[in-house]
PDB file of N, CA and C in Angstrom:
ATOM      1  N   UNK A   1      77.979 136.662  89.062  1.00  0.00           N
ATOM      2  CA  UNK A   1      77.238 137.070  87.883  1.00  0.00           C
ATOM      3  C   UNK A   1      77.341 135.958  86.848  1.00  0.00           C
ATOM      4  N   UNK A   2      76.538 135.099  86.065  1.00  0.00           N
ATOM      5  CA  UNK A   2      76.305 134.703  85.258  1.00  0.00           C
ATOM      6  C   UNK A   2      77.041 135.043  84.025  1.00  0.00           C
ATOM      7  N   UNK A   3      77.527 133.958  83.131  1.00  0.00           N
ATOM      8  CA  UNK A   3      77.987 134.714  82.174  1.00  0.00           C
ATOM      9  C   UNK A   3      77.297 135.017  80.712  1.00  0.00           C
ATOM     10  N   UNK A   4      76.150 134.486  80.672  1.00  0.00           N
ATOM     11  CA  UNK A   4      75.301 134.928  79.709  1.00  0.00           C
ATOM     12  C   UNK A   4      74.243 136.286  80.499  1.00  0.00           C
ATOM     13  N   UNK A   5      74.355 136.143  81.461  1.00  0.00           N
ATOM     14  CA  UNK A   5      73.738 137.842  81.934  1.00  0.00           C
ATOM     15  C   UNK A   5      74.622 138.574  81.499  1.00  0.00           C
ATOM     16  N   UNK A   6      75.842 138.662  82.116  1.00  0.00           N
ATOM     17  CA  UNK A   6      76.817 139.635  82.103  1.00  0.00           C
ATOM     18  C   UNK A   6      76.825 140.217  80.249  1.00  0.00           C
ATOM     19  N   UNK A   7      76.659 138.982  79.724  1.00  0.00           N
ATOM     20  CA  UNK A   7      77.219 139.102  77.850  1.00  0.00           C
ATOM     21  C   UNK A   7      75.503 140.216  77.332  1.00  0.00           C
ATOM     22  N   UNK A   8      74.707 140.059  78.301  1.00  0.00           N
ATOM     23  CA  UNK A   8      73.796 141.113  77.723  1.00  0.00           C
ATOM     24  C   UNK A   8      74.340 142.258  78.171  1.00  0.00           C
ATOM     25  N   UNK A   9      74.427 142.785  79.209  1.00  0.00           N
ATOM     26  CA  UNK A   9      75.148 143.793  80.157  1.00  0.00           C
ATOM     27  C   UNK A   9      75.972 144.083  79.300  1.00  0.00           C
ATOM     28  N   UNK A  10      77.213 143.301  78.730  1.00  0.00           N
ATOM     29  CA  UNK A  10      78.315 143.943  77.772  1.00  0.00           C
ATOM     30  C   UNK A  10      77.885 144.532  76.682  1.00  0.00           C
ATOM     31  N   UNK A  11      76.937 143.578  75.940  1.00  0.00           N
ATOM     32  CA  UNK A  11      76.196 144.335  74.379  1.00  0.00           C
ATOM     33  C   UNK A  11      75.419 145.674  74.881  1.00  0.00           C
ATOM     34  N   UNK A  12      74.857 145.452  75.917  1.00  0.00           N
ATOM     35  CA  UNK A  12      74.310 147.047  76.010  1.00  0.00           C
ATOM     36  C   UNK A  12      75.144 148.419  76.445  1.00  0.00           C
ATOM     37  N   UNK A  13      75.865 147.896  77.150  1.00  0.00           N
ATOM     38  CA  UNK A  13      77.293 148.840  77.695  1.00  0.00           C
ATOM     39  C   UNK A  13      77.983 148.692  76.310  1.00  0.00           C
ATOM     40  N   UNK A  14      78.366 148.324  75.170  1.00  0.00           N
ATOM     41  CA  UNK A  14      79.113 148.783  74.434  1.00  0.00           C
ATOM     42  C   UNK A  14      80.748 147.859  74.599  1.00  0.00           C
ATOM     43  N   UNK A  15      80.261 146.396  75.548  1.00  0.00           N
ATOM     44  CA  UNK A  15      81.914 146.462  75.727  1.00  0.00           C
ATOM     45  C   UNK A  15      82.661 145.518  75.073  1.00  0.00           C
ATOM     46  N   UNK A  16      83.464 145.923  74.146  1.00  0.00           N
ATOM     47  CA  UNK A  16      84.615 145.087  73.067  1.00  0.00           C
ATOM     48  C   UNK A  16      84.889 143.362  73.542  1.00  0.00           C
ATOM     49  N   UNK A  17      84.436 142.451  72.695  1.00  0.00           N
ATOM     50  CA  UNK A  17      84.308 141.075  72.952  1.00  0.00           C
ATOM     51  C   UNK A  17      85.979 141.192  73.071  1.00  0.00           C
ATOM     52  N   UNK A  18      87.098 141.543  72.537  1.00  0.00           N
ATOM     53  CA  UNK A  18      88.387 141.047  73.546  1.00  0.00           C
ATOM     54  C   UNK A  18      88.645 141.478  74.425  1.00  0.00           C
ATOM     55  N   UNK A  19      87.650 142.167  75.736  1.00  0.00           N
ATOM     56  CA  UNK A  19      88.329 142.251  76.786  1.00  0.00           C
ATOM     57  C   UNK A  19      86.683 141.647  78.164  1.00  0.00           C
ATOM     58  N   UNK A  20      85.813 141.434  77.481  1.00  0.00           N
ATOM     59  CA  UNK A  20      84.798 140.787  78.083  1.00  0.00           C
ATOM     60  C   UNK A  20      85.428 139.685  79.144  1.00  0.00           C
ATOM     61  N   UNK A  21      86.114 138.919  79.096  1.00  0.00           N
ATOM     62  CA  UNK A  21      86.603 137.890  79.971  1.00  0.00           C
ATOM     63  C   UNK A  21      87.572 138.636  81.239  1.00  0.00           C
ATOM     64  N   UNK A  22      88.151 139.578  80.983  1.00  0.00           N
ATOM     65  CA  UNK A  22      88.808 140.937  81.793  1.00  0.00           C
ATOM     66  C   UNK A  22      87.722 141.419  82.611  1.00  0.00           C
ATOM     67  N   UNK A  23      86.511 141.775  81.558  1.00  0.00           N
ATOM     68  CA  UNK A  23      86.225 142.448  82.498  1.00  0.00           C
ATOM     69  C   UNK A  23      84.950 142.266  83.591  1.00  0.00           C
ATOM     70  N   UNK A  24      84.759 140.678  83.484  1.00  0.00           N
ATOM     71  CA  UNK A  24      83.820 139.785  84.194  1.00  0.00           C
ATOM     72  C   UNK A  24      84.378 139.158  85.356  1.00  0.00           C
ATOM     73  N   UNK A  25      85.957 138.887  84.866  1.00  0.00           N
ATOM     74  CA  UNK A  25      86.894 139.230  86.311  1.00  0.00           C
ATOM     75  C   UNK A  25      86.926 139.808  87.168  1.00  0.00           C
ATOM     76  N   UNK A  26      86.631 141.377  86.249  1.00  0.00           N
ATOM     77  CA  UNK A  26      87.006 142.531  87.602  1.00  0.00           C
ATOM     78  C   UNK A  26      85.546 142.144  87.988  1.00  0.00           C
ATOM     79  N   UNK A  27      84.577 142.475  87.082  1.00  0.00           N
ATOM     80  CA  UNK A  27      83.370 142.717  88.436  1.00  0.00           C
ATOM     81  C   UNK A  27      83.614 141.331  89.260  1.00  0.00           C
ATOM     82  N   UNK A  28      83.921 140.404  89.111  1.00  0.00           N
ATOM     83  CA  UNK A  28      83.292 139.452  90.129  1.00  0.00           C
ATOM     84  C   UNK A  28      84.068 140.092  91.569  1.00  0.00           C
ATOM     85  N   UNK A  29      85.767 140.774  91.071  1.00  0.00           N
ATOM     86  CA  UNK A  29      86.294 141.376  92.292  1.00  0.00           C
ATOM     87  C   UNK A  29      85.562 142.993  92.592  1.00  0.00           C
ATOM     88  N   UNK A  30      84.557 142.901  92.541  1.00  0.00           N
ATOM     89  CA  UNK A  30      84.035 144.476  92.768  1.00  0.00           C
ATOM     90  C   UNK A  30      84.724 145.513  92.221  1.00  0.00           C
ATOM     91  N   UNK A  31      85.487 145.523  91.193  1.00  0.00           N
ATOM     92  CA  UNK A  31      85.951 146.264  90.573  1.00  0.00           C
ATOM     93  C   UNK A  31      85.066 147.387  89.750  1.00  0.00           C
ATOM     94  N   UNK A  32      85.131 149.185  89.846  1.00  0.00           N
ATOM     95  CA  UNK A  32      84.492 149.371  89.199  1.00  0.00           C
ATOM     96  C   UNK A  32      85.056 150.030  88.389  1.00  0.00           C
ATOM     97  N   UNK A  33      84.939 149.726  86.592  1.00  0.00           N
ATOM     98  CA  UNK A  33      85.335 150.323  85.727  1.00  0.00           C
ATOM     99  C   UNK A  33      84.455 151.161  85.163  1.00  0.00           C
ATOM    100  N   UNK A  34      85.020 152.499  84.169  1.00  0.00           N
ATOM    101  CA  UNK A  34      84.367 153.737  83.498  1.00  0.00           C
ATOM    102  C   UNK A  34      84.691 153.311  82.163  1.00  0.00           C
ATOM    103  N   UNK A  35      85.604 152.564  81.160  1.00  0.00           N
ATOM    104  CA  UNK A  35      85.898 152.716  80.193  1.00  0.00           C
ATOM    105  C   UNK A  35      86.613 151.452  79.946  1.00  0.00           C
ATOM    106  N   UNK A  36      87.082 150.754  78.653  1.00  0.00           N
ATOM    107  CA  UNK A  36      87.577 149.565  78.161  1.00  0.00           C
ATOM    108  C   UNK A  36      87.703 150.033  76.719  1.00  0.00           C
ATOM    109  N   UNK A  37      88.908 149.243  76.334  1.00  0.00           N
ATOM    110  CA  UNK A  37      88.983 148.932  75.043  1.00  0.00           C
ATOM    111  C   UNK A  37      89.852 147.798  74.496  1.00  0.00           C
ATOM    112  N   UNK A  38      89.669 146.660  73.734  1.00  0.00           N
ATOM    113  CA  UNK A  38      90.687 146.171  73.185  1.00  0.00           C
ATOM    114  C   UNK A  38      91.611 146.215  72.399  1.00  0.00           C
ATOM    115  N   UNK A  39      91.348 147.532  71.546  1.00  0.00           N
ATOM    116  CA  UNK A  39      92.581 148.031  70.747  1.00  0.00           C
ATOM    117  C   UNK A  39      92.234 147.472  69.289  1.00  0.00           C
ATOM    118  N   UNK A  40      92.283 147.059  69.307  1.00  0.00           N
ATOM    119  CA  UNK A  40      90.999 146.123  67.719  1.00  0.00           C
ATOM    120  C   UNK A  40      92.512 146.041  66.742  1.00  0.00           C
ATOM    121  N   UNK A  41      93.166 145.396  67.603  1.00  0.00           N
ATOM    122  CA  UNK A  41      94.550 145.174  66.641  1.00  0.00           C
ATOM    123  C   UNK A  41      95.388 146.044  65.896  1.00  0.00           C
ATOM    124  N   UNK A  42      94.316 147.585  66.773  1.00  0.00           N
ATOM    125  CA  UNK A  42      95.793 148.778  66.227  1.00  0.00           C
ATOM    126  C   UNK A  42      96.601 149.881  67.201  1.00  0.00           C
ATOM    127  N   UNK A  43      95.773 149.729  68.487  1.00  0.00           N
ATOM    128  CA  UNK A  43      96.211 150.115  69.203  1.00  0.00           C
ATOM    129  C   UNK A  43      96.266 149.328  70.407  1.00  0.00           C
ATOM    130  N   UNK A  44      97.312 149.557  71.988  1.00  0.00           N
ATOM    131  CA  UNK A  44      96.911 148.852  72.882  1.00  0.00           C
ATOM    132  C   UNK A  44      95.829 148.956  73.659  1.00  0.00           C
ATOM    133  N   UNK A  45      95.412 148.012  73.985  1.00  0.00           N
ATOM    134  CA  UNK A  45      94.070 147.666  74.949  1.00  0.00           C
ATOM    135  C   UNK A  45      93.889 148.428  76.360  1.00  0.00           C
ATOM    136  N   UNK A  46      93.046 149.089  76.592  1.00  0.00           N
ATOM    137  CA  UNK A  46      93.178 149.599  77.857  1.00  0.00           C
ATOM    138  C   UNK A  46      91.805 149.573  78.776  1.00  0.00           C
ATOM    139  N   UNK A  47      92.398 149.719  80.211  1.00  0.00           N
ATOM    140  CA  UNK A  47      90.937 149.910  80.909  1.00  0.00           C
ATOM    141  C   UNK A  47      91.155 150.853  82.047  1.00  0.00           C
ATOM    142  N   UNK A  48      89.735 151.699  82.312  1.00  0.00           N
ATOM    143  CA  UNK A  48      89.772 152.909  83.426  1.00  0.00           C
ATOM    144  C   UNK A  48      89.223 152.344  84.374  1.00  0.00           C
ATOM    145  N   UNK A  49      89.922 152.034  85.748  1.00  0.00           N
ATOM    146  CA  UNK A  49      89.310 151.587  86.999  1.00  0.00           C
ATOM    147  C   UNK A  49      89.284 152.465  87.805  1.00  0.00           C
ATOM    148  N   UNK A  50      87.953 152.475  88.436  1.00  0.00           N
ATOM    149  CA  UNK A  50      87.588 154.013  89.268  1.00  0.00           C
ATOM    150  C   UNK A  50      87.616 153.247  90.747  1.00  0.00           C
ATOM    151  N   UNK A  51      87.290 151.851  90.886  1.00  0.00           N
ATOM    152  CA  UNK A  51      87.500 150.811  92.271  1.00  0.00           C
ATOM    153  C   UNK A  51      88.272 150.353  92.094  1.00  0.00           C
ATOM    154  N   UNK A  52      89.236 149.736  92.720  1.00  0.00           N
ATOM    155  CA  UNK A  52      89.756 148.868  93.117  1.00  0.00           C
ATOM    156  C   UNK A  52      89.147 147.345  93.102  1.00  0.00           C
ATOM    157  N   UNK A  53      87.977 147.773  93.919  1.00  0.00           N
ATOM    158  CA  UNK A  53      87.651 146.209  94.829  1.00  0.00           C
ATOM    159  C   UNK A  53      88.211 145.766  95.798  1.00  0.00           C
ATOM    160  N   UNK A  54      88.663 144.144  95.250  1.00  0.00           N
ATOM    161  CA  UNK A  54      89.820 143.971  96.984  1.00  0.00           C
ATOM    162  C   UNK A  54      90.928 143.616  96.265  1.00  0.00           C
ATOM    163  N   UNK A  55      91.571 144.226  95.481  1.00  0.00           N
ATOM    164  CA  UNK A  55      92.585 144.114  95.176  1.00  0.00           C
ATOM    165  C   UNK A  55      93.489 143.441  94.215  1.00  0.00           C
ATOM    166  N   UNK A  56      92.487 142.604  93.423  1.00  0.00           N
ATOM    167  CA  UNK A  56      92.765 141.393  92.249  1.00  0.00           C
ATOM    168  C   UNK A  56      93.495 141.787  91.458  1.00  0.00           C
ATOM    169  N   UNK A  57      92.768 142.557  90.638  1.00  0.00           N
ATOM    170  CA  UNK A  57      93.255 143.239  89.172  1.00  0.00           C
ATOM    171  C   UNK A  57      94.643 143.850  89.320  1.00  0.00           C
ATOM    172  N   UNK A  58      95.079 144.518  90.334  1.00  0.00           N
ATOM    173  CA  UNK A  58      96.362 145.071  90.473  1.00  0.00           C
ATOM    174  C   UNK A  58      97.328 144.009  90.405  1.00  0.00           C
ATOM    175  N   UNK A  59      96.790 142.962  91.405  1.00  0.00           N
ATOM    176  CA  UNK A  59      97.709 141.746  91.339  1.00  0.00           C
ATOM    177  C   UNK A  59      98.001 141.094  89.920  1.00  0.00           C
ATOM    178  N   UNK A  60      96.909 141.192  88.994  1.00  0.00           N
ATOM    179  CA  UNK A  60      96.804 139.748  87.923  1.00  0.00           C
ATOM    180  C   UNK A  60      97.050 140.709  86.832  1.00  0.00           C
ATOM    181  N   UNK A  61      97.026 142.014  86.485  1.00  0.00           N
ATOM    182  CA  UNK A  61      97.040 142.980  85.390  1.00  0.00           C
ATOM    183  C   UNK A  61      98.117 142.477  84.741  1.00  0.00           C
ATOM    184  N   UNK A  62      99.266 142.085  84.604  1.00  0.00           N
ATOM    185  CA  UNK A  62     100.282 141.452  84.484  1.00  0.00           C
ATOM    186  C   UNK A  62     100.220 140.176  83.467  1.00  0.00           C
ATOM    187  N   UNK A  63      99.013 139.702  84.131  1.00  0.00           N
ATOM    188  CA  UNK A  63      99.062 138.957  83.037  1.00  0.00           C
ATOM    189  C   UNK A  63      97.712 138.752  81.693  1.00  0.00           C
ATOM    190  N   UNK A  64      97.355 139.880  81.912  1.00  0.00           N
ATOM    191  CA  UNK A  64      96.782 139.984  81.032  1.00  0.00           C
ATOM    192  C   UNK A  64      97.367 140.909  80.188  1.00  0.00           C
ATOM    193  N   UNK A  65      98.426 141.213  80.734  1.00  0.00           N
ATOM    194  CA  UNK A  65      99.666 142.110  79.314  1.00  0.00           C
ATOM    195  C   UNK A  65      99.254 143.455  79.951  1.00  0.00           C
ATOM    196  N   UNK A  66      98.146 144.232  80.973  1.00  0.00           N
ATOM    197  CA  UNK A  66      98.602 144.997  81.228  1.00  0.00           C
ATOM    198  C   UNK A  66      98.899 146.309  82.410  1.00  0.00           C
ATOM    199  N   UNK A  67      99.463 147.113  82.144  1.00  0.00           N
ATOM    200  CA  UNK A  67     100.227 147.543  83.353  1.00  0.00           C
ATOM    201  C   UNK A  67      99.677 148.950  83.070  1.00  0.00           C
ATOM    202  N   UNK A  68      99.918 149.391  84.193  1.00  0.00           N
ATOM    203  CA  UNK A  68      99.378 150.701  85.215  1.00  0.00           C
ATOM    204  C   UNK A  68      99.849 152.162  84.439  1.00  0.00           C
ATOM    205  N   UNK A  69      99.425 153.037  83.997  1.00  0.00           N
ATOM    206  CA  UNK A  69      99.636 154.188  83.476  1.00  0.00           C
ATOM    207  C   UNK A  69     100.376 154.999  84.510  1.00  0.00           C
ATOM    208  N   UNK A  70     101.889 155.488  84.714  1.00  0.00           N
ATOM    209  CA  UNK A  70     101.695 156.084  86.000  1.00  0.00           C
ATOM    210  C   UNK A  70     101.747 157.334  86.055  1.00  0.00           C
ATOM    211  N   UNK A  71     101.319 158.536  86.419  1.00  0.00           N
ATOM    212  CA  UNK A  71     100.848 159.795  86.558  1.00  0.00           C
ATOM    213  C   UNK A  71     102.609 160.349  86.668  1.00  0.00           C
ATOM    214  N   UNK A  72     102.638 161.669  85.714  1.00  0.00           N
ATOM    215  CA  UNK A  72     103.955 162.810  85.942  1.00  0.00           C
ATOM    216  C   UNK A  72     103.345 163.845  85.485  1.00  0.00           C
ATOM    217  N   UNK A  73     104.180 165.018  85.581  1.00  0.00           N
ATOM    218  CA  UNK A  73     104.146 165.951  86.562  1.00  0.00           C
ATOM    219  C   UNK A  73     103.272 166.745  85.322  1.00  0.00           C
ATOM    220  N   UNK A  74     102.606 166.604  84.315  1.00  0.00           N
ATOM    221  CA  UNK A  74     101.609 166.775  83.250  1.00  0.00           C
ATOM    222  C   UNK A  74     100.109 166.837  83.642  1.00  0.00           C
ATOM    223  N   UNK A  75     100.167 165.937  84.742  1.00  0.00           N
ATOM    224  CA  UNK A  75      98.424 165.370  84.924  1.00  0.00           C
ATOM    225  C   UNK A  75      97.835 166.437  86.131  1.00  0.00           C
ATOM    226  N   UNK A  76      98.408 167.189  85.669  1.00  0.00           N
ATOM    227  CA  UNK A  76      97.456 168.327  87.008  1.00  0.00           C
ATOM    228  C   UNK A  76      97.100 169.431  86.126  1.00  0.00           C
ATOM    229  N   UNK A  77      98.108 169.564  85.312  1.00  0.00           N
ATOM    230  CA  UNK A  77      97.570 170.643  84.100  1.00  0.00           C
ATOM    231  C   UNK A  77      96.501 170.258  82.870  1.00  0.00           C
ATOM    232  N   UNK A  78      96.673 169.273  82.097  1.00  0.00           N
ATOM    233  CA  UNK A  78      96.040 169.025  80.969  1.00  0.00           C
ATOM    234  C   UNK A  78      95.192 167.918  81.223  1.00  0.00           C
ATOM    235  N   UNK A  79      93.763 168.265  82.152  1.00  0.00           N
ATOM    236  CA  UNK A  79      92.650 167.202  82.794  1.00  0.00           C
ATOM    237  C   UNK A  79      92.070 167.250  81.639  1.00  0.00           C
ATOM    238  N   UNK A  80      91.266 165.747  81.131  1.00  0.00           N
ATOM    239  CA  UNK A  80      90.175 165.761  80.423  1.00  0.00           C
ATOM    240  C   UNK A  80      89.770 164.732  80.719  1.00  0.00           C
ATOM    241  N   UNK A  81      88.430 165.040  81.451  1.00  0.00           N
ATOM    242  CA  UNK A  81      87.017 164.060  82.022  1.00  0.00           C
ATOM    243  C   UNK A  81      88.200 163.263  83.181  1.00  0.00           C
ATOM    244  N   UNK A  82      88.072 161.863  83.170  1.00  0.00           N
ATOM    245  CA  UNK A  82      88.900 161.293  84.586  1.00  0.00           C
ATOM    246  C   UNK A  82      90.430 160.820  83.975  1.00  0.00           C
ATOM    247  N   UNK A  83      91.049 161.303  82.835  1.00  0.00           N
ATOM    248  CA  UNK A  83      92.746 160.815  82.784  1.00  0.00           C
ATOM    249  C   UNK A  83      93.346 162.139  82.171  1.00  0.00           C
ATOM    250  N   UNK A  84      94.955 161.865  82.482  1.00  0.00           N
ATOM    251  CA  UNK A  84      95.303 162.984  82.044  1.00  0.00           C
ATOM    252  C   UNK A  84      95.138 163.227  80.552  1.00  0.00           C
ATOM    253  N   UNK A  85      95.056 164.454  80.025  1.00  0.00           N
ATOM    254  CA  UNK A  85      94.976 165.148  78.199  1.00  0.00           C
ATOM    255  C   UNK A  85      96.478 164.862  77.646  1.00  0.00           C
ATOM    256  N   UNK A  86      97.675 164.531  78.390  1.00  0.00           N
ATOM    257  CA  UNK A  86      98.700 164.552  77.874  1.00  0.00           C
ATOM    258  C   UNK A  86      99.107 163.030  77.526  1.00  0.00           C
ATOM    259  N   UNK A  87      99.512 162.355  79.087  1.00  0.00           N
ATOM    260  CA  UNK A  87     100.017 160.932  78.818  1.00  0.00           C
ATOM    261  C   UNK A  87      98.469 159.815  79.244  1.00  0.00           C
ATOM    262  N   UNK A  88      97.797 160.164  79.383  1.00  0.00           N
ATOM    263  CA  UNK A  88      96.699 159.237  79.330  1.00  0.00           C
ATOM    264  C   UNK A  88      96.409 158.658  81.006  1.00  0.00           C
ATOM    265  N   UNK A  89      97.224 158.974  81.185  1.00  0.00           N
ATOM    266  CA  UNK A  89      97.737 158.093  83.054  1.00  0.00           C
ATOM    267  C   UNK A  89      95.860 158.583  83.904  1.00  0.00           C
ATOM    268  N   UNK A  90      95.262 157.479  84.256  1.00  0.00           N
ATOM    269  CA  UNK A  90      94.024 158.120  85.174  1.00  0.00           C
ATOM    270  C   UNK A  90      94.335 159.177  86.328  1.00  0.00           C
ATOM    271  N   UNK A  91      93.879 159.961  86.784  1.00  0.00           N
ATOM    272  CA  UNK A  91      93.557 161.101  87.744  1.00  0.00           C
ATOM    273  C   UNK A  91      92.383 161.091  88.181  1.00  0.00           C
ATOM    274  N   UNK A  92      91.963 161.704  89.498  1.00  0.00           N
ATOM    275  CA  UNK A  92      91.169 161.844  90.175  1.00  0.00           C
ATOM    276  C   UNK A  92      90.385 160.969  90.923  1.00  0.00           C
ATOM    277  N   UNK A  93      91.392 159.462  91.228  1.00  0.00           N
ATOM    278  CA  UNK A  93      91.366 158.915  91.889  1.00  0.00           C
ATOM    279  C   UNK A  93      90.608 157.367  91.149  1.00  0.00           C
ATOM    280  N   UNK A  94      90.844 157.802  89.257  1.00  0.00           N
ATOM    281  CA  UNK A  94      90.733 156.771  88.682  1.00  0.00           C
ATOM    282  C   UNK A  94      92.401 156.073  88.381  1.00  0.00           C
ATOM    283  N   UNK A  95      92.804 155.013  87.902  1.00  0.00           N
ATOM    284  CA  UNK A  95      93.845 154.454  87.279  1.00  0.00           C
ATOM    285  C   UNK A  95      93.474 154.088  85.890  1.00  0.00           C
ATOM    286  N   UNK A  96      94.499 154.093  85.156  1.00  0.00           N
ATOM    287  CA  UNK A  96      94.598 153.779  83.770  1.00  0.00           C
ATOM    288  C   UNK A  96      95.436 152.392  83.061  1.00  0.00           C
ATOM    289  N   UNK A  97      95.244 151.027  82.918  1.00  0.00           N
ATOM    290  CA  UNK A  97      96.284 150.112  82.541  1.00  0.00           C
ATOM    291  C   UNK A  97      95.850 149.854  81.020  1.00  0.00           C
ATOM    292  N   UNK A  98      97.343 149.464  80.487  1.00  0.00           N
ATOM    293  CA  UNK A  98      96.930 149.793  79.535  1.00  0.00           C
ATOM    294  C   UNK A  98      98.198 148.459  78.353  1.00  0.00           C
ATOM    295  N   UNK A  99      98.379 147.707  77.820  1.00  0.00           N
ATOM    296  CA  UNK A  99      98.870 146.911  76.678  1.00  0.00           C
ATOM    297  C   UNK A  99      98.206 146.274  75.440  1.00  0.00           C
ATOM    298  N   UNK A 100      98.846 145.252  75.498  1.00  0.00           N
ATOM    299  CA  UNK A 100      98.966 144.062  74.153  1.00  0.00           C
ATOM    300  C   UNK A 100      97.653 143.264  75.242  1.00  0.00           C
ATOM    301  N   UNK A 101      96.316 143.198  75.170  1.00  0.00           N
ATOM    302  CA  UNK A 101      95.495 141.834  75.397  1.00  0.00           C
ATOM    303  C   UNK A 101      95.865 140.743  75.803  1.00  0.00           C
ATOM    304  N   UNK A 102      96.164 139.403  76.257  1.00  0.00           N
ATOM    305  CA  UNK A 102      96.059 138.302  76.727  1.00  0.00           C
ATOM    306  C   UNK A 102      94.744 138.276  77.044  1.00  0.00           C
ATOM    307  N   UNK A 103      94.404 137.140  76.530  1.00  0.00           N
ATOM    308  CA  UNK A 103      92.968 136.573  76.575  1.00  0.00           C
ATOM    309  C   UNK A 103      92.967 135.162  77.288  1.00  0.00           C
ATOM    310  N   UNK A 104      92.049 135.543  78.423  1.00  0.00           N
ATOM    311  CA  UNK A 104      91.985 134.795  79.360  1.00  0.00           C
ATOM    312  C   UNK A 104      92.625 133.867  80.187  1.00  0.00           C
ATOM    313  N   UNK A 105      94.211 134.406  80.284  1.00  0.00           N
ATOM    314  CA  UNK A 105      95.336 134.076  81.726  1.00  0.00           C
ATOM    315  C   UNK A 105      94.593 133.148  82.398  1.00  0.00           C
ATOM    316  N   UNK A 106      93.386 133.351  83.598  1.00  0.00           N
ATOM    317  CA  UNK A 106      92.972 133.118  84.455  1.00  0.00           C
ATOM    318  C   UNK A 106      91.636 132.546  84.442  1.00  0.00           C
ATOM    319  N   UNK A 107      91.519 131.555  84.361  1.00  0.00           N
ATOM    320  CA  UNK A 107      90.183 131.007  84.331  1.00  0.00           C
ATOM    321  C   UNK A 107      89.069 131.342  84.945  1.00  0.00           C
ATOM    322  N   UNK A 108      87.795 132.177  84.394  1.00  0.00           N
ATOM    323  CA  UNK A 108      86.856 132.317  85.022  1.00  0.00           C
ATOM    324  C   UNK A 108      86.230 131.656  86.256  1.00  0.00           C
ATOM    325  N   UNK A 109      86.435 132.335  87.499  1.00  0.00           N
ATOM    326  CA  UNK A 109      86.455 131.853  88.602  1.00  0.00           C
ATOM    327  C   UNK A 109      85.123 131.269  88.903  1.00  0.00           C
ATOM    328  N   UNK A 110      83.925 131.561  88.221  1.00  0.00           N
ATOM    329  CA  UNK A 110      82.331 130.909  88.643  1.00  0.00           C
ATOM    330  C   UNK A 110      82.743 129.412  87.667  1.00  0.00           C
ATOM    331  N   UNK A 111      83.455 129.393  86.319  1.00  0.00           N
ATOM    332  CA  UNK A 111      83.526 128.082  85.457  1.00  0.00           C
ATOM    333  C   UNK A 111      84.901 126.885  86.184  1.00  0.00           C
ATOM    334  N   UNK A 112      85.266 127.576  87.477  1.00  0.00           N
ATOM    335  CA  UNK A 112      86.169 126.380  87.950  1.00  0.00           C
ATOM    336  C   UNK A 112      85.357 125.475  88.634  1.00  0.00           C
ATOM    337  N   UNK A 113      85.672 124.579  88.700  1.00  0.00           N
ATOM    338  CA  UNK A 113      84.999 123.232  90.084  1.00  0.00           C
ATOM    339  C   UNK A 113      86.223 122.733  90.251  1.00  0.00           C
ATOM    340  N   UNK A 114      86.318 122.635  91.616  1.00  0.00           N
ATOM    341  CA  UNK A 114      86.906 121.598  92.197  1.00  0.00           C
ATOM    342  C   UNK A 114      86.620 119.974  92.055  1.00  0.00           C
ATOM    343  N   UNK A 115      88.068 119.597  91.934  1.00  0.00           N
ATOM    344  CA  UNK A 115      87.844 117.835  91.658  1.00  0.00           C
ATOM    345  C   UNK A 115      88.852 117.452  92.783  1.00  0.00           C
ATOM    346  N   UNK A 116      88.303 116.245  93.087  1.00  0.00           N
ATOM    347  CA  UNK A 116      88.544 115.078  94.036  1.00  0.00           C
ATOM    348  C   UNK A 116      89.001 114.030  93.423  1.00  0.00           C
ATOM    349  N   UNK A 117      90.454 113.524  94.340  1.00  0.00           N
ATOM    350  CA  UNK A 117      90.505 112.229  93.073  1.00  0.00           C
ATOM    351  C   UNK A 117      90.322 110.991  94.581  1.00  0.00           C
TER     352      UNK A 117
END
């Protein structure tokens, strides 16, 4: 995906310029997300992944500051829409990660080239 396509795609989806570089990542890994936020410097940043893909984001979440919501024994009682109503943790076969932003760890994988010396 292009990254001036994608930046229309974001303005029309609604999605927060600090996590746009996150989340042009995931799609390039087929990742499919329901929700994003960067936290706008008062809360932490989070995102709802309903795919996987092949597996990236689990690996690299880490360094983008953030980590996995993990489901207790709350999230079967207090559902609202796809995460739990209590601790936030995703359900129903979404995940929830969630910190402090890091902006752009990982270099956009279409803006690398390989060099030869």
């Amino acid at each position: 995906m292009k990254k001036d396509v994608s930046d229309t795609v974001m303005d029309r989806l609604n999605i927060d310029r600090g996590v746009r570089d996150l989340i042009r990542q995931m799609w390039e890994h087929d990742c499919e997300t329901k929700a994003s936020c960067e936290g706008h410097g008062v809360k932490p940043a989070y995102v709802l992944l309903s795919q996987s893909g092949d597996g990236w984001f689990e690996k690299n979440a880490h360094l983008y500051g953030l980590r996995r919501a993990l489901n207790g024994s709350c999230c079967e009682s207090r559902v609202v829409g796809n995460v739990c109503g209590v601790c936030g943790a995703g359900i129903r076969g979404n995940s929830v990660y969630r910190g402090r932003i890091v902006q752009n760890p990982v270099a956009f994988e279409s803006d690398v080239t390989e060099v030869s010396f």
